[in-house]
N, C-alpha and C. Protein backbone atom coordinates (compact mmCIF):
# COMPACT_ATOMS: atom_id res chain seq x y z
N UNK A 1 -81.32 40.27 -161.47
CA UNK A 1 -80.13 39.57 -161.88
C UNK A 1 -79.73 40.04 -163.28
N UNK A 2 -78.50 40.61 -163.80
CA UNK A 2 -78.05 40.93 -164.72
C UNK A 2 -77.85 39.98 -165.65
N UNK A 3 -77.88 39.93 -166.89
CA UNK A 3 -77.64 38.58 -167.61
C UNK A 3 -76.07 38.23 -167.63
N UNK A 4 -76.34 37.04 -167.78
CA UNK A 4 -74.89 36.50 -167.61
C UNK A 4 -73.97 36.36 -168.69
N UNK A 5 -72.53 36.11 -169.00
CA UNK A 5 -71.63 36.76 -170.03
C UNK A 5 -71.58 35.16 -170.66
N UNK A 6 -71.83 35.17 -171.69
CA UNK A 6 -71.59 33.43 -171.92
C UNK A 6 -70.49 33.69 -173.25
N UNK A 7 -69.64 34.57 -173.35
CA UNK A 7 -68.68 34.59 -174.44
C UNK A 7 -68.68 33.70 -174.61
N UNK A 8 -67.80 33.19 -173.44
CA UNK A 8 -66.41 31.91 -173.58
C UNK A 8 -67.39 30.97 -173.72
N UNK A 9 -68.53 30.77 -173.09
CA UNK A 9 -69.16 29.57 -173.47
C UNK A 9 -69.38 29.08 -174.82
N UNK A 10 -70.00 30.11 -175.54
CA UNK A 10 -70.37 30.17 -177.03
C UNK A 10 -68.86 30.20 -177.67
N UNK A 11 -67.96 30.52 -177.57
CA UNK A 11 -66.51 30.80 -178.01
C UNK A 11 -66.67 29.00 -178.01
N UNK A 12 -66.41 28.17 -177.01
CA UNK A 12 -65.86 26.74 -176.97
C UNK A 12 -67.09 26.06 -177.44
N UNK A 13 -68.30 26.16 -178.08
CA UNK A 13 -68.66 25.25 -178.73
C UNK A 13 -68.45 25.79 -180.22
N UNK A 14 -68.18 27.02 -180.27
CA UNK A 14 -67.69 26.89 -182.08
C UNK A 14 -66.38 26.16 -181.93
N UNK A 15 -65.23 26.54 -180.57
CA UNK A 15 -64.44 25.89 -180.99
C UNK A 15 -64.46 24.13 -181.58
N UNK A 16 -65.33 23.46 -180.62
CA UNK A 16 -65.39 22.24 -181.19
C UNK A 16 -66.03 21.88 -181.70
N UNK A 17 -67.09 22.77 -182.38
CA UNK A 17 -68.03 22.47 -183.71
C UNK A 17 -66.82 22.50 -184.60
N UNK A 18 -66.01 23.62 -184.95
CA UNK A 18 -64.96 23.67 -185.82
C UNK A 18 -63.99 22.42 -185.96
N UNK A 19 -63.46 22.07 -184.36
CA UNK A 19 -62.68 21.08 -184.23
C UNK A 19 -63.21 20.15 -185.17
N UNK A 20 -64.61 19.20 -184.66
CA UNK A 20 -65.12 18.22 -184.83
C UNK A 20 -65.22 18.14 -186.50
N UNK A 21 -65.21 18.93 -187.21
CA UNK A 21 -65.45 19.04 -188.58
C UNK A 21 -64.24 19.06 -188.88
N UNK A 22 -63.63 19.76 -188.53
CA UNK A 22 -61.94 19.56 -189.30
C UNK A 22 -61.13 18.18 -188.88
N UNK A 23 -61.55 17.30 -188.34
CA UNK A 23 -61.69 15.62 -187.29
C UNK A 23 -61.77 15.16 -188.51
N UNK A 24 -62.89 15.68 -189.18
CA UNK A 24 -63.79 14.58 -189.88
C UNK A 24 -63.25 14.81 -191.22
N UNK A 25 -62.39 15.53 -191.69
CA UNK A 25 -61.63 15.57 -192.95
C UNK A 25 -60.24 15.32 -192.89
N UNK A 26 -59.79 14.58 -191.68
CA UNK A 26 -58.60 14.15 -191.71
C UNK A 26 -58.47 12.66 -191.58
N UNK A 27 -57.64 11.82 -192.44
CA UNK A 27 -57.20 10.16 -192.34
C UNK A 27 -57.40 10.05 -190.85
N UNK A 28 -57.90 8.76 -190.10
CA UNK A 28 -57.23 8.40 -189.00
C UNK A 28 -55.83 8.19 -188.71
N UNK A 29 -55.31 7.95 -188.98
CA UNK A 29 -53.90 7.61 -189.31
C UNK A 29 -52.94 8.95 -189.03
N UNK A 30 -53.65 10.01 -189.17
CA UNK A 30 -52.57 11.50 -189.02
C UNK A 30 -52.31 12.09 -187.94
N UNK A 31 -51.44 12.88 -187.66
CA UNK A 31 -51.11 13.81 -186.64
C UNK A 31 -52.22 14.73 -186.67
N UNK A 32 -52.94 15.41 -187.53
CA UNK A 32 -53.66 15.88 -187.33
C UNK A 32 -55.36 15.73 -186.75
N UNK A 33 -55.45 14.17 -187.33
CA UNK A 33 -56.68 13.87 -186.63
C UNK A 33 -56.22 13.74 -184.80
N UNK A 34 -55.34 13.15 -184.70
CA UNK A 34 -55.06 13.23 -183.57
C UNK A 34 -55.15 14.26 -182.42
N UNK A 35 -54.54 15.47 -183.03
CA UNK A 35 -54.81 16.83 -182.70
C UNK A 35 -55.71 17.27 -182.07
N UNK A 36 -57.00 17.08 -183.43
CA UNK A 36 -58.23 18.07 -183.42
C UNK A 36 -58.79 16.70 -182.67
N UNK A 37 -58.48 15.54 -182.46
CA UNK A 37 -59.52 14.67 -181.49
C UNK A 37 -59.37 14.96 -180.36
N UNK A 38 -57.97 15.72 -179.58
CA UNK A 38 -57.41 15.98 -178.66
C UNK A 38 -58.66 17.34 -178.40
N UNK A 39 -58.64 17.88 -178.92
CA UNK A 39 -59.31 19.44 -178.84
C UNK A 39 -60.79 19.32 -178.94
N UNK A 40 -61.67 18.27 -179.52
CA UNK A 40 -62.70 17.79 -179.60
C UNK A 40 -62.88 17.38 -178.14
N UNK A 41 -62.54 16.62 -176.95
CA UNK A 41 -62.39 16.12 -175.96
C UNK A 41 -62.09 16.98 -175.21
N UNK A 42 -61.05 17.79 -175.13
CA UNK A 42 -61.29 18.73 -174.37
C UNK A 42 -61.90 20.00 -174.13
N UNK A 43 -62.83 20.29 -175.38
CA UNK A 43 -63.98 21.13 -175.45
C UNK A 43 -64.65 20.84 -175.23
N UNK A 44 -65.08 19.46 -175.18
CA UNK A 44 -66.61 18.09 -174.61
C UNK A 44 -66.54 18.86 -173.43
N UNK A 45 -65.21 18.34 -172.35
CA UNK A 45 -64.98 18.66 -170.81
C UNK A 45 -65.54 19.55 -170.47
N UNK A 46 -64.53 20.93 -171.27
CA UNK A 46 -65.10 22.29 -171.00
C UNK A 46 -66.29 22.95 -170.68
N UNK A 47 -66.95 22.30 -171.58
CA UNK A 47 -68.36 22.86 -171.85
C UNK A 47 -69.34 22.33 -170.93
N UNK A 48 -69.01 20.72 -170.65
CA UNK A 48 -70.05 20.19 -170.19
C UNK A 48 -69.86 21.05 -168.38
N UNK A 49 -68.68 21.34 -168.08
CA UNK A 49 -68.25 21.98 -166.47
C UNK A 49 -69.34 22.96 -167.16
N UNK A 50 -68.95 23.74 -168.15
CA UNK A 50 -69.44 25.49 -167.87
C UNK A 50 -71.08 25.15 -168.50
N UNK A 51 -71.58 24.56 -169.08
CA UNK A 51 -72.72 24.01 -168.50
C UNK A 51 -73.39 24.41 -167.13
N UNK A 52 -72.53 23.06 -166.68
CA UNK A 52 -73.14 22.68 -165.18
C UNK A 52 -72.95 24.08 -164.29
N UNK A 53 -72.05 24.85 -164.50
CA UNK A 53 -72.17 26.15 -163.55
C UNK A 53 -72.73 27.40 -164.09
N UNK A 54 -73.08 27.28 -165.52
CA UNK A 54 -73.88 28.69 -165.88
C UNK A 54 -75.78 27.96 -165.13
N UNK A 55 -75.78 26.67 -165.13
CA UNK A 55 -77.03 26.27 -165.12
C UNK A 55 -77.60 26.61 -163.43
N UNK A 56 -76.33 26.56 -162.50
CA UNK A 56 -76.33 27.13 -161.04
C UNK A 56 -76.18 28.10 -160.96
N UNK A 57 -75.68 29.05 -161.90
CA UNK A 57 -76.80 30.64 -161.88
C UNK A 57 -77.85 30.91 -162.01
N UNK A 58 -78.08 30.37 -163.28
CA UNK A 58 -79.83 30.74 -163.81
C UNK A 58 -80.54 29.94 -162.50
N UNK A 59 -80.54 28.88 -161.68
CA UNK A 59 -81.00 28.39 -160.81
C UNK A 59 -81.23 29.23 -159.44
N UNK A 60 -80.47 30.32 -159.29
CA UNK A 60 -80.26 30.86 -157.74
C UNK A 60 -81.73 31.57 -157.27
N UNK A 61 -82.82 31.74 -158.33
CA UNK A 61 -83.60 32.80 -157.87
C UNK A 61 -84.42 32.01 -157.32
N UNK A 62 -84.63 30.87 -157.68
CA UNK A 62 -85.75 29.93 -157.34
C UNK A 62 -85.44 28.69 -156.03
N UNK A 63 -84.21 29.46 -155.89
CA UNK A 63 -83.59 28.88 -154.04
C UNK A 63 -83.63 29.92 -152.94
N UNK A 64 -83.53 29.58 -151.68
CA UNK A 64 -83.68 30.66 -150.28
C UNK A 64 -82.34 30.72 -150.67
N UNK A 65 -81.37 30.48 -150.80
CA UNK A 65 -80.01 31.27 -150.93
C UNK A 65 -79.08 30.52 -151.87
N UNK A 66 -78.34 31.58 -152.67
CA UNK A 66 -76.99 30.61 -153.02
C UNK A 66 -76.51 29.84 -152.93
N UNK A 67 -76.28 29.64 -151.55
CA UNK A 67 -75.12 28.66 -151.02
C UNK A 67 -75.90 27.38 -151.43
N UNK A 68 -77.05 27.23 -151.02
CA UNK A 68 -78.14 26.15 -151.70
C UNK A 68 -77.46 25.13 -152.96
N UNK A 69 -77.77 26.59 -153.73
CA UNK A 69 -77.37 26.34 -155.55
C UNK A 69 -75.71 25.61 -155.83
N UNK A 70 -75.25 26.61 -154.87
CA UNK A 70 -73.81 26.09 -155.13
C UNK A 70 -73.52 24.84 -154.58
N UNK A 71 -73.68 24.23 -153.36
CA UNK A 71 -73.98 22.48 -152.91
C UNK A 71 -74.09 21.61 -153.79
N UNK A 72 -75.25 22.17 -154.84
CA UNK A 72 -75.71 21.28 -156.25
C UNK A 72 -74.86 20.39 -156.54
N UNK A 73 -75.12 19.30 -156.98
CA UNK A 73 -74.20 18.31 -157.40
C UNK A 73 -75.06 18.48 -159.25
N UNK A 74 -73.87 18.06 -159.82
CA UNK A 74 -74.17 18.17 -161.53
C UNK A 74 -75.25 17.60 -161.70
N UNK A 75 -75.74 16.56 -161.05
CA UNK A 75 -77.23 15.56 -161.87
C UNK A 75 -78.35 16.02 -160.98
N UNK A 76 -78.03 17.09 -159.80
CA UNK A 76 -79.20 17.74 -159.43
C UNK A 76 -79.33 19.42 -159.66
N UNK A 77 -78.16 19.81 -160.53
CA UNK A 77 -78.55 21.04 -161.08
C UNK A 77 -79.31 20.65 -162.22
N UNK A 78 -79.27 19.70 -163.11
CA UNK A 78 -79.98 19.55 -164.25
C UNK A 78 -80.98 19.19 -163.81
N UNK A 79 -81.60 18.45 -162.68
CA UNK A 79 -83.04 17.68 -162.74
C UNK A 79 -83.70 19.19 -161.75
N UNK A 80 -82.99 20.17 -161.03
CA UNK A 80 -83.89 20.86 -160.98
C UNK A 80 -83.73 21.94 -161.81
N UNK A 81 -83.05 22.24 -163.03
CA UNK A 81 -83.26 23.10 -164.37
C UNK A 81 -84.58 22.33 -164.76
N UNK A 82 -84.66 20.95 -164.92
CA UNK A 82 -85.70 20.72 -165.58
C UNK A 82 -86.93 20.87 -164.90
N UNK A 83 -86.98 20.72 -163.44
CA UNK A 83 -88.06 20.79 -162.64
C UNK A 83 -88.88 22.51 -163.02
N UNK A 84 -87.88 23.45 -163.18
CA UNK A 84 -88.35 24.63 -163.09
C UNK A 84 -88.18 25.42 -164.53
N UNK A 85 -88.54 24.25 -165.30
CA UNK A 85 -88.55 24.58 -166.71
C UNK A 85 -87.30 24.89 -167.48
N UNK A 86 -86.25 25.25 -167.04
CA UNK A 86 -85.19 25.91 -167.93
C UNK A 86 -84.88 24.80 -169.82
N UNK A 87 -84.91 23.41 -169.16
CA UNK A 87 -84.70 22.77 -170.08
C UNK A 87 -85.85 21.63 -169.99
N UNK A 88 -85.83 20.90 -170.67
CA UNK A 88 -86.75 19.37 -170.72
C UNK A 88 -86.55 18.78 -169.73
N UNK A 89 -87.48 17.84 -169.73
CA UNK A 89 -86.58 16.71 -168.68
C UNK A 89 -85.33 15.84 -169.53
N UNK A 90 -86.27 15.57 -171.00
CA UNK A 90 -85.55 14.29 -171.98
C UNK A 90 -84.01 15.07 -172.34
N UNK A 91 -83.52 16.81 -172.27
CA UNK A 91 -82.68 17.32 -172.33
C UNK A 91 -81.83 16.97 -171.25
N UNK A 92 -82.16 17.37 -170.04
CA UNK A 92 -81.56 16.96 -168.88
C UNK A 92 -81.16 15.85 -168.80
N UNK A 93 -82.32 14.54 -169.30
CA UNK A 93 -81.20 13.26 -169.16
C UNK A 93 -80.33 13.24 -170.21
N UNK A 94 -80.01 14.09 -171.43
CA UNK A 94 -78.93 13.46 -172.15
C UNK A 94 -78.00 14.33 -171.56
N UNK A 95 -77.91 15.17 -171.22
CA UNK A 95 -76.72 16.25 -170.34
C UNK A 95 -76.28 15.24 -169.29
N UNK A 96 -77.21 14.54 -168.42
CA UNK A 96 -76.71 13.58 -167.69
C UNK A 96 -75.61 12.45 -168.43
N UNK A 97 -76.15 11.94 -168.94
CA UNK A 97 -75.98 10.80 -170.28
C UNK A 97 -74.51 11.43 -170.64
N UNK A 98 -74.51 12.57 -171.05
CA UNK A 98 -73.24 12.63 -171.31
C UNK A 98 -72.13 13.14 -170.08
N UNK A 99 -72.48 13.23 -169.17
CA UNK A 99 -71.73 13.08 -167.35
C UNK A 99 -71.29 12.03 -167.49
N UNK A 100 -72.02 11.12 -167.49
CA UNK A 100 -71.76 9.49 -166.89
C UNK A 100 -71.23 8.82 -168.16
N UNK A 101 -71.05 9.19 -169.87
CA UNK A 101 -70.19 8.68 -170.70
C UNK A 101 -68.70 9.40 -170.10
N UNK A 102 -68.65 10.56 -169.73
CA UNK A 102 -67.59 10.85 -169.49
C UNK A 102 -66.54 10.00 -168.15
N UNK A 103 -67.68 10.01 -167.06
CA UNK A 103 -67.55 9.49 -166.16
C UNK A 103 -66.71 7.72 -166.22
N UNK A 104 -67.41 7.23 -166.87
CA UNK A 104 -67.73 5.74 -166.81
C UNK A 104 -66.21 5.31 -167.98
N UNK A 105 -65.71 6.66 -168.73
CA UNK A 105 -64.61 6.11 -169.61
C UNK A 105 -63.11 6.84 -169.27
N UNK A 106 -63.94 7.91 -167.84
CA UNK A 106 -62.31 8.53 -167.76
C UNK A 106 -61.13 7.73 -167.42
N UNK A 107 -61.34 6.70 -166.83
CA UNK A 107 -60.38 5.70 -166.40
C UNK A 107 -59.55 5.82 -167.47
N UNK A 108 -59.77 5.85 -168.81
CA UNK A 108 -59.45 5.21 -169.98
C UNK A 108 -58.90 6.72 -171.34
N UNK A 109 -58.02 7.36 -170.49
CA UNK A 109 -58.19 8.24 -171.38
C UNK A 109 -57.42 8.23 -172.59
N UNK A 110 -57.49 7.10 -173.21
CA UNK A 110 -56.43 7.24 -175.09
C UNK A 110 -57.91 7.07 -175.59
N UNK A 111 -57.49 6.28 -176.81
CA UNK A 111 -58.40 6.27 -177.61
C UNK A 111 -60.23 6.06 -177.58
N UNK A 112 -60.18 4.73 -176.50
CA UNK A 112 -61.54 4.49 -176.45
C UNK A 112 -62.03 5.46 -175.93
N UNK A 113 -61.75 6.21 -175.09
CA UNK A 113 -62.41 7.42 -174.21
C UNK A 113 -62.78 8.41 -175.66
N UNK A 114 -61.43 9.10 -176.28
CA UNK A 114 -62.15 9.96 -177.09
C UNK A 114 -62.58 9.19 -178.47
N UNK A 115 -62.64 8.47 -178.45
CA UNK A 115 -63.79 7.66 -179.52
C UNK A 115 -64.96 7.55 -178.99
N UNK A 116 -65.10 7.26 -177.56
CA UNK A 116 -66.64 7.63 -177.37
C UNK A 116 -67.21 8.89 -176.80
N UNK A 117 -66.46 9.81 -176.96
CA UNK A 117 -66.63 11.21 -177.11
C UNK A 117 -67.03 11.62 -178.31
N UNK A 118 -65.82 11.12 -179.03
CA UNK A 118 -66.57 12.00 -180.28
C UNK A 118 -67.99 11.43 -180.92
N UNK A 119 -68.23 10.12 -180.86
CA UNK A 119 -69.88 9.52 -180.76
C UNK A 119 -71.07 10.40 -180.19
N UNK A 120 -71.12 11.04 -179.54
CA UNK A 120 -72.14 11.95 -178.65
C UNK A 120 -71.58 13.55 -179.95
N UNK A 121 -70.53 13.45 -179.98
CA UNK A 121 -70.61 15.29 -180.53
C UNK A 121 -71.73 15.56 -181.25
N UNK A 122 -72.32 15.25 -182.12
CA UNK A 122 -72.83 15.88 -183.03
C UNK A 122 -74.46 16.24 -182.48
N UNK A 123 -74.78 15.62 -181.52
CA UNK A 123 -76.11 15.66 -180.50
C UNK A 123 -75.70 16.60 -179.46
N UNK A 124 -74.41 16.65 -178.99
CA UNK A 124 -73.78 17.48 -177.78
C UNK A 124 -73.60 18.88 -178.35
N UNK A 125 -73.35 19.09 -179.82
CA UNK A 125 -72.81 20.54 -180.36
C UNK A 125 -74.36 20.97 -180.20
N UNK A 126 -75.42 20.52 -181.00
CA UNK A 126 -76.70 21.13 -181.18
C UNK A 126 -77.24 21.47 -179.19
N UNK A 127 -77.06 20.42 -178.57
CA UNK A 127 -77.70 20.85 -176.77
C UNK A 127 -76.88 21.74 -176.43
N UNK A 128 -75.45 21.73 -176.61
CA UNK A 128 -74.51 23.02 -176.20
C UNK A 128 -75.13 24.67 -176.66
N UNK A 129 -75.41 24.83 -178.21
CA UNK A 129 -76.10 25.60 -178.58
C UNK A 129 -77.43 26.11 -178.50
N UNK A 130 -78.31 25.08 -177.92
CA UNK A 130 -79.58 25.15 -177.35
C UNK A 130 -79.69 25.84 -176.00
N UNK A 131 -78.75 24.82 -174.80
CA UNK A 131 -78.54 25.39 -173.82
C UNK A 131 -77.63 26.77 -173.66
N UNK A 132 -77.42 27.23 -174.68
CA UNK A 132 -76.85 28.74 -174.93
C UNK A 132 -77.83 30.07 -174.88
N UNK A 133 -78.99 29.17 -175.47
CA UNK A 133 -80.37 29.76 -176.20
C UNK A 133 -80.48 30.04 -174.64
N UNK A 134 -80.80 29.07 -174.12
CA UNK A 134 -81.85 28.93 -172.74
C UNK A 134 -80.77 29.78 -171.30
N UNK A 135 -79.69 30.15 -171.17
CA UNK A 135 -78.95 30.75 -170.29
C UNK A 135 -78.78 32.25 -170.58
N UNK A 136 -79.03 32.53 -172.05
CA UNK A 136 -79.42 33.83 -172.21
C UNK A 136 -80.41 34.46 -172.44
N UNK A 137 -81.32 33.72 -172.53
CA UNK A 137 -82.62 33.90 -172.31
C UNK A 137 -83.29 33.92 -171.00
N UNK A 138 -82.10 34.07 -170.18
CA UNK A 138 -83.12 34.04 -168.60
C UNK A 138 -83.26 35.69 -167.72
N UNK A 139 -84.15 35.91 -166.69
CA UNK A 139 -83.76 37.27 -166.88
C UNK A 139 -83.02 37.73 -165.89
């Protein structure tokens, strides 16, 4: 298996490492926090999808076939990343953890949603970058 291209992956968590910091030097009150909260949230999304499908690559060798891998539902590509080492288990449940914050507030998408988005970033930027470590590190 050739290693896999994670530009764009690594591209969208600087983007919202960047976002999230430039968030955090603007009034609530501005057009601009507004903005970069907008872009904070939708780099959460991003990442957490391309996540879940770089993690059903690195997964394919240790299945009788693809099609297997691809079936995966998101909270059983992570519990068998963790089964077969790629990540922790205690990693895997916050990757979950942050599924089911997303999940449980999409109903709600103004403020409370990305207010409790941006609550998880700063734990989500460091696992985004970890799990960067661990998808290019596979062989």
């Amino acid at each position: 298996m050739s290693k896999l291209n994670i530009d764009y992956f690594i591209r969208c968590v600087g983007t919202l490492e960047r976002a999230f910091k430039l968030l955090n030097e603007q009034p609530e009150d501005g057009d601009l926090y507004d903005i970069y909260r907008a872009a904070c949230v939708k780099e959460f999304e991003i990442i957490l999808e391309q996540t879940g499908k770089l993690l059903k690559k690195c997964l394919k060798p240790y299945f009788s076939s693809p099609k297997q891998v691809d079936q995966l539902t998101f909270k059983d590509t992570f519990r068998f990343a963790a089964k077969h080492g790629l990540i922790s288990l205690k990693d895997s449940e916050r990757w979950l953890d942050y599924r089911d914050n997303r999940n449980s507030t999409a109903h709600d998408y103004g403020a409370g949603f990305a207010d409790d988005t941006l609550a998880l970033l700063p734990q989500f930027i460091l696992d985004a970058y970890q799990i960067s470590n661990v998808i290019q590190n596979q062989p």
